[in-house]
PDB file of N, CA and C in Angstrom:
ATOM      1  N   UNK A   1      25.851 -22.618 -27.066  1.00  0.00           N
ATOM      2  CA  UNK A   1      26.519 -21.429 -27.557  1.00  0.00           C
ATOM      3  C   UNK A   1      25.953 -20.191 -26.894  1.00  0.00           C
ATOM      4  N   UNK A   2      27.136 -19.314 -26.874  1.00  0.00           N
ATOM      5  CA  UNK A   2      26.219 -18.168 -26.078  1.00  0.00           C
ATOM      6  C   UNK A   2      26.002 -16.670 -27.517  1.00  0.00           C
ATOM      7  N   UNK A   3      25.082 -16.100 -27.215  1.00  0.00           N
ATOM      8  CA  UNK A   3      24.855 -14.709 -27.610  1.00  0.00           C
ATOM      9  C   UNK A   3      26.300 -13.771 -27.772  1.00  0.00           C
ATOM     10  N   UNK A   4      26.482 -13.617 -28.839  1.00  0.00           N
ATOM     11  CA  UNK A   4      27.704 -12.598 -29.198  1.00  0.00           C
ATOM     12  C   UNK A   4      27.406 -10.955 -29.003  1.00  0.00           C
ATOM     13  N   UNK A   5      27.979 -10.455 -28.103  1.00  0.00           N
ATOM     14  CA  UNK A   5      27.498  -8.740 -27.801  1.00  0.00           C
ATOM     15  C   UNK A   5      26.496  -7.988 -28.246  1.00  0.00           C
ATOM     16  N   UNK A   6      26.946  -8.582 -30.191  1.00  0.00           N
ATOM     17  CA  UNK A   6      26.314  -8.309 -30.962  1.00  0.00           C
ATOM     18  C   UNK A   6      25.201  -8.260 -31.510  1.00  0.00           C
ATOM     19  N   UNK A   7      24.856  -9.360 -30.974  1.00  0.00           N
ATOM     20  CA  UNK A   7      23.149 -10.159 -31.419  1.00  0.00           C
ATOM     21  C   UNK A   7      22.070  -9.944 -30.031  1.00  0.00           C
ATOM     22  N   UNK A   8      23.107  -9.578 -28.461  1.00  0.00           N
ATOM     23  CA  UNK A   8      22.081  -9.529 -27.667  1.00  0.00           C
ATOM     24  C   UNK A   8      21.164  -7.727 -27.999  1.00  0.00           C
ATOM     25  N   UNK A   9      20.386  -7.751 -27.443  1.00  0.00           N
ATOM     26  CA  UNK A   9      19.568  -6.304 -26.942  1.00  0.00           C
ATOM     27  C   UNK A   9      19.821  -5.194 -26.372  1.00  0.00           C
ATOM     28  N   UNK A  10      20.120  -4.251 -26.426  1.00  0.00           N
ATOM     29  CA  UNK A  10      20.629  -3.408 -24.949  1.00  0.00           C
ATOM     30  C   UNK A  10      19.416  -3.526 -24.027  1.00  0.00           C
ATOM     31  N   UNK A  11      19.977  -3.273 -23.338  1.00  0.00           N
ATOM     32  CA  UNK A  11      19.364  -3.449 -21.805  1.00  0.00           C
ATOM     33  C   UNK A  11      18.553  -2.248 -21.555  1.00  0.00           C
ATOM     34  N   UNK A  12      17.115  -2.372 -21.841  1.00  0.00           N
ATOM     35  CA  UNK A  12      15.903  -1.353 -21.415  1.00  0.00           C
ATOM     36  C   UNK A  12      15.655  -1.094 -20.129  1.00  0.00           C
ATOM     37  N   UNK A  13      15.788  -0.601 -19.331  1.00  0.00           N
ATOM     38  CA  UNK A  13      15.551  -0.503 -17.973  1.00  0.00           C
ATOM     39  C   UNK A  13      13.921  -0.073 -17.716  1.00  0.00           C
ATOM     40  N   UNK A  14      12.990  -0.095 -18.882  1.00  0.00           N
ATOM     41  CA  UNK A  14      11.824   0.168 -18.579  1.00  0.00           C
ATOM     42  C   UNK A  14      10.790  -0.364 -19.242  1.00  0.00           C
ATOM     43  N   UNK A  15      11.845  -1.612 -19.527  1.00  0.00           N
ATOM     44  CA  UNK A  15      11.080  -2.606 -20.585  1.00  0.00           C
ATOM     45  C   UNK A  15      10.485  -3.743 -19.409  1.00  0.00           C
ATOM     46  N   UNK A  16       9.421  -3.781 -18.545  1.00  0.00           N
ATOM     47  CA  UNK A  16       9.309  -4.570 -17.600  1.00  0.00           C
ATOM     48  C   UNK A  16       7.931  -5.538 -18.152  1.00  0.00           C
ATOM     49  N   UNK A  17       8.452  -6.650 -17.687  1.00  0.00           N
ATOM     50  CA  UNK A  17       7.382  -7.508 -17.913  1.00  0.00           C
ATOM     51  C   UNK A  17       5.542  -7.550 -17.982  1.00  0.00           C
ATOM     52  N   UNK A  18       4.724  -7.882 -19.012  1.00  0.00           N
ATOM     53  CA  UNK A  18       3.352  -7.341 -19.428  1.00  0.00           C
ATOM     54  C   UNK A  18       2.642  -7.948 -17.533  1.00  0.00           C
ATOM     55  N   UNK A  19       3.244  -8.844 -17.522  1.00  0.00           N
ATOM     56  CA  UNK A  19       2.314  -9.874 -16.378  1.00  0.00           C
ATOM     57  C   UNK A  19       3.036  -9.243 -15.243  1.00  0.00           C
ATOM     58  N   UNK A  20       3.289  -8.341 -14.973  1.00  0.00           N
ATOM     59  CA  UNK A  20       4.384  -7.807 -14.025  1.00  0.00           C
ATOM     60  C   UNK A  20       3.469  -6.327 -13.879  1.00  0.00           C
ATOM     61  N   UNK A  21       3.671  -5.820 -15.038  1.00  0.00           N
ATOM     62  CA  UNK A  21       3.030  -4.138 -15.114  1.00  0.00           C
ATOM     63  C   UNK A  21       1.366  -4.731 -14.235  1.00  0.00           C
ATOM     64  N   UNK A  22       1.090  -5.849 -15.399  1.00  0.00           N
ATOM     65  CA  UNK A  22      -0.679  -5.506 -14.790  1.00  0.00           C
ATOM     66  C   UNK A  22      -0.998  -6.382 -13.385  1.00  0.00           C
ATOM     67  N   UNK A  23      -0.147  -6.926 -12.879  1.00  0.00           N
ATOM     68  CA  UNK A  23       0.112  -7.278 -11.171  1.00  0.00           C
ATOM     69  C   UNK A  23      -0.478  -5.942 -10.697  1.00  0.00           C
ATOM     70  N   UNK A  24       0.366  -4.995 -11.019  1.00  0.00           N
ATOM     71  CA  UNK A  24       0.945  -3.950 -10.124  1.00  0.00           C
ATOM     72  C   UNK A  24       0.036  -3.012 -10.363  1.00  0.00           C
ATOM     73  N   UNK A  25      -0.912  -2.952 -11.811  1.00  0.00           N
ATOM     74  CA  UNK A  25      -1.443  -2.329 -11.428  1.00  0.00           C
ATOM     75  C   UNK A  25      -2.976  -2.735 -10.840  1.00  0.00           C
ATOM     76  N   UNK A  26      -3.343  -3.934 -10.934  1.00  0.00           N
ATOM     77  CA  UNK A  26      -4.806  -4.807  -9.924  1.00  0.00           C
ATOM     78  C   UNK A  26      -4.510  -4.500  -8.532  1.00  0.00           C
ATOM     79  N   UNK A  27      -2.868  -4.646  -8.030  1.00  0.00           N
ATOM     80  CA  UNK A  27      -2.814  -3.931  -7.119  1.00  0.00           C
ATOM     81  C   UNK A  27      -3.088  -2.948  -6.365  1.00  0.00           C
ATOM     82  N   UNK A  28      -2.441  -1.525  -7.328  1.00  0.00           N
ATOM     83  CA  UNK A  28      -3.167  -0.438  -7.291  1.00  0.00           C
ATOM     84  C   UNK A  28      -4.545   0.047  -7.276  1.00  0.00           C
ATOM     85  N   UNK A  29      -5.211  -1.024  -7.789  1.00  0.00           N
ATOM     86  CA  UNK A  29      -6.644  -0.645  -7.971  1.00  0.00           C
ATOM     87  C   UNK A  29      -7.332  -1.202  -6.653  1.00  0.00           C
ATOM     88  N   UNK A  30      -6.866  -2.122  -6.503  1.00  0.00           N
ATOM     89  CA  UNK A  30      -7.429  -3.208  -4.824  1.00  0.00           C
ATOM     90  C   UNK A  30      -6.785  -1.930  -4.030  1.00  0.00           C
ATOM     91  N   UNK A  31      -6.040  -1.149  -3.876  1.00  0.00           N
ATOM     92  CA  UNK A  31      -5.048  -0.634  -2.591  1.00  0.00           C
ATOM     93  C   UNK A  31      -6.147   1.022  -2.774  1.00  0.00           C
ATOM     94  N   UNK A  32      -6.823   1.020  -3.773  1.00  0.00           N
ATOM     95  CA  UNK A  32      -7.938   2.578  -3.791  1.00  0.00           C
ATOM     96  C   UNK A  32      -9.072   2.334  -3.861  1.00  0.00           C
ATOM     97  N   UNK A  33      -9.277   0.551  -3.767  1.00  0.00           N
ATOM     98  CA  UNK A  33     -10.839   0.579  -3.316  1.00  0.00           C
ATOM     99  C   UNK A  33     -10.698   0.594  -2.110  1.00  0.00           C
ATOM    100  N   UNK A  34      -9.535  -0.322  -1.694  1.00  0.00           N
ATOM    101  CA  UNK A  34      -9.819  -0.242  -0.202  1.00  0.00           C
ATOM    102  C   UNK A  34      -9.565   0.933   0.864  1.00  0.00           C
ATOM    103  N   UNK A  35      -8.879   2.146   0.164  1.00  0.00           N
ATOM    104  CA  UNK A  35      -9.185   2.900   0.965  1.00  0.00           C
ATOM    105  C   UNK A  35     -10.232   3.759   0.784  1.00  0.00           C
ATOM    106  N   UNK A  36     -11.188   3.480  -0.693  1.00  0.00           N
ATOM    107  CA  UNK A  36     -12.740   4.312  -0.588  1.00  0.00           C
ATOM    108  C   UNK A  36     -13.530   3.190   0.588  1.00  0.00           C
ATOM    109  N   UNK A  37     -13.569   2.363   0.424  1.00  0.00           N
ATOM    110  CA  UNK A  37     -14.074   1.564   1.273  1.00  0.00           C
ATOM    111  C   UNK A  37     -13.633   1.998   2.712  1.00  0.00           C
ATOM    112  N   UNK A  38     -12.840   2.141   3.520  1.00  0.00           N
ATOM    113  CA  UNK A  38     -12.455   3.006   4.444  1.00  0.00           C
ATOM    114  C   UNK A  38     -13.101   3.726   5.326  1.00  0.00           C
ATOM    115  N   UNK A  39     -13.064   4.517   3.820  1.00  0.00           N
ATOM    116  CA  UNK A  39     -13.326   5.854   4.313  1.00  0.00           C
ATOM    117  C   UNK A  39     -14.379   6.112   4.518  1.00  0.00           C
ATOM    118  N   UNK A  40     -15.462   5.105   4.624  1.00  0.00           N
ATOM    119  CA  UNK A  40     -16.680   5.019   5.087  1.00  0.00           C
ATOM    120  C   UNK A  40     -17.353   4.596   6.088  1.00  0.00           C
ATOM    121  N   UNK A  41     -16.257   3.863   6.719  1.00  0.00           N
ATOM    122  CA  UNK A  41     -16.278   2.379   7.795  1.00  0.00           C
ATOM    123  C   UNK A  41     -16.097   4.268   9.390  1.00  0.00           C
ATOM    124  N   UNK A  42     -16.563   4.218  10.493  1.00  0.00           N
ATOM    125  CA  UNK A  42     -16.480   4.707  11.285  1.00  0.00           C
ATOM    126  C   UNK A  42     -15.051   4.402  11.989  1.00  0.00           C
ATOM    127  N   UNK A  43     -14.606   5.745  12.686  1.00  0.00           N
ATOM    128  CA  UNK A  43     -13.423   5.570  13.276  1.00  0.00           C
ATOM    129  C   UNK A  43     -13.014   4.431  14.445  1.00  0.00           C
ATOM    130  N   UNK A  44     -14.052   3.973  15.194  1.00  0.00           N
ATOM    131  CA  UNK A  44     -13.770   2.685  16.196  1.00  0.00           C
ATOM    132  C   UNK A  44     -15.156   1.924  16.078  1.00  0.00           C
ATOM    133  N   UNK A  45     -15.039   0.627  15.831  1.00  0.00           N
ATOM    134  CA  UNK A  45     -15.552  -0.618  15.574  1.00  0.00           C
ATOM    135  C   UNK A  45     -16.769  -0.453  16.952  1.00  0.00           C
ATOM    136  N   UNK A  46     -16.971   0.087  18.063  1.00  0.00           N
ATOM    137  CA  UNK A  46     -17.890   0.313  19.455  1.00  0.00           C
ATOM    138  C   UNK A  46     -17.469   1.560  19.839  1.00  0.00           C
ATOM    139  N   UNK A  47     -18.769   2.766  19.283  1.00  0.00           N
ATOM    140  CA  UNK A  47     -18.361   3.792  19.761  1.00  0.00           C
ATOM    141  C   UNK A  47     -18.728   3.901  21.187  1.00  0.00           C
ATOM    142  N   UNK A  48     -17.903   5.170  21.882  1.00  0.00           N
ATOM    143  CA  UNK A  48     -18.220   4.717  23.601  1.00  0.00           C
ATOM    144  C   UNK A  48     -18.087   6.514  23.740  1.00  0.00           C
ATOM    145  N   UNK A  49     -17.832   7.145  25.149  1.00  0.00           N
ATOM    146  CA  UNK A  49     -17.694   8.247  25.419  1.00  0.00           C
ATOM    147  C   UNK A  49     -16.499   8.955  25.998  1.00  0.00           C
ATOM    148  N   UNK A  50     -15.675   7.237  26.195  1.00  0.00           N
ATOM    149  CA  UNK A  50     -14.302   7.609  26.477  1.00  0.00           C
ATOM    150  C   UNK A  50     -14.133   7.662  27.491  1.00  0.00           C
ATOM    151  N   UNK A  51     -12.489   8.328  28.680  1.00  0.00           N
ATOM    152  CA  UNK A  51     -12.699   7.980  29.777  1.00  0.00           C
ATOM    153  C   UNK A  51     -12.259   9.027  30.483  1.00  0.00           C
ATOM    154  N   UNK A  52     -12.536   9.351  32.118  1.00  0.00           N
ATOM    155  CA  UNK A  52     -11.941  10.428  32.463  1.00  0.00           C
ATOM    156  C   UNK A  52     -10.816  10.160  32.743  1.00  0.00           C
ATOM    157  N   UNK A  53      -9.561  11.217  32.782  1.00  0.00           N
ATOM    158  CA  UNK A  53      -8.500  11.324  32.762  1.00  0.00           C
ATOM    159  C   UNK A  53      -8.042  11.271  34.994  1.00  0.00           C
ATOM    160  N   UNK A  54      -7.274  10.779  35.416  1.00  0.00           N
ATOM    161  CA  UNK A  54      -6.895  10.852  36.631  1.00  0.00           C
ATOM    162  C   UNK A  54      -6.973  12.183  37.404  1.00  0.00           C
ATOM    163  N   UNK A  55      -7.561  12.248  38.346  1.00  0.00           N
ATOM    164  CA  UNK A  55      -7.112  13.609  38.774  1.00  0.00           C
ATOM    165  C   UNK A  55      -6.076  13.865  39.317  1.00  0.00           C
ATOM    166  N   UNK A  56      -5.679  14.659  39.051  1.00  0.00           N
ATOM    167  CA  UNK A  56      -4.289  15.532  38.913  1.00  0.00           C
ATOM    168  C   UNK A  56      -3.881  15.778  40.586  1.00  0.00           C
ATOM    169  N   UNK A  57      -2.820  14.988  41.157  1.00  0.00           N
ATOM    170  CA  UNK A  57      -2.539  15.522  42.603  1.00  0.00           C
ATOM    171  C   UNK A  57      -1.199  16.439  43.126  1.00  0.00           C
ATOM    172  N   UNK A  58      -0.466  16.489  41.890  1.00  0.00           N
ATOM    173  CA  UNK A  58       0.516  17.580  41.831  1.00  0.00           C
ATOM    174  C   UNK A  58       1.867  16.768  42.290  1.00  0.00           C
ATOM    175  N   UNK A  59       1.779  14.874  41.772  1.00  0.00           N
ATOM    176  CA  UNK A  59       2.701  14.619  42.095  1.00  0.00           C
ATOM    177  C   UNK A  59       3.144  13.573  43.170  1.00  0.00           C
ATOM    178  N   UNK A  60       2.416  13.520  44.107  1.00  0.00           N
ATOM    179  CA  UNK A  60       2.730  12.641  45.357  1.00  0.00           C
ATOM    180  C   UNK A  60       1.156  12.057  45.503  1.00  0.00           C
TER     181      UNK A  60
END
């Protein structure tokens, strides 16, 4: 038998699942450690001094 109009729920659009919300938010919490974690780590893995650029011959 199915549910008569009557007997179902209206439809919550912000009624979202308990195991769903707290996914999302362990998520959130993993996705702001890892960028404090980051933000500590140096910009390149072997720092170096880089390289000189070509000299410039105007073309030919």
């Amino acid at each position: 038998m199915t549910d008569s109009p009557a007997e179902t729920p209206a439809f919550d659009p912000f009624a979202f699942p308990s195991d769903l919300v707290k996914a999302h938010s362990e998520a959130a919490e993993a996705r702001a450690e890892l960028h404090r974690y980051q933000a500590t780590l140096p910009w390149s893995r072997e720092p170096h001094d880089g390289w000189e650029a070509p000299e410039q011959t105007g073309g030919m």
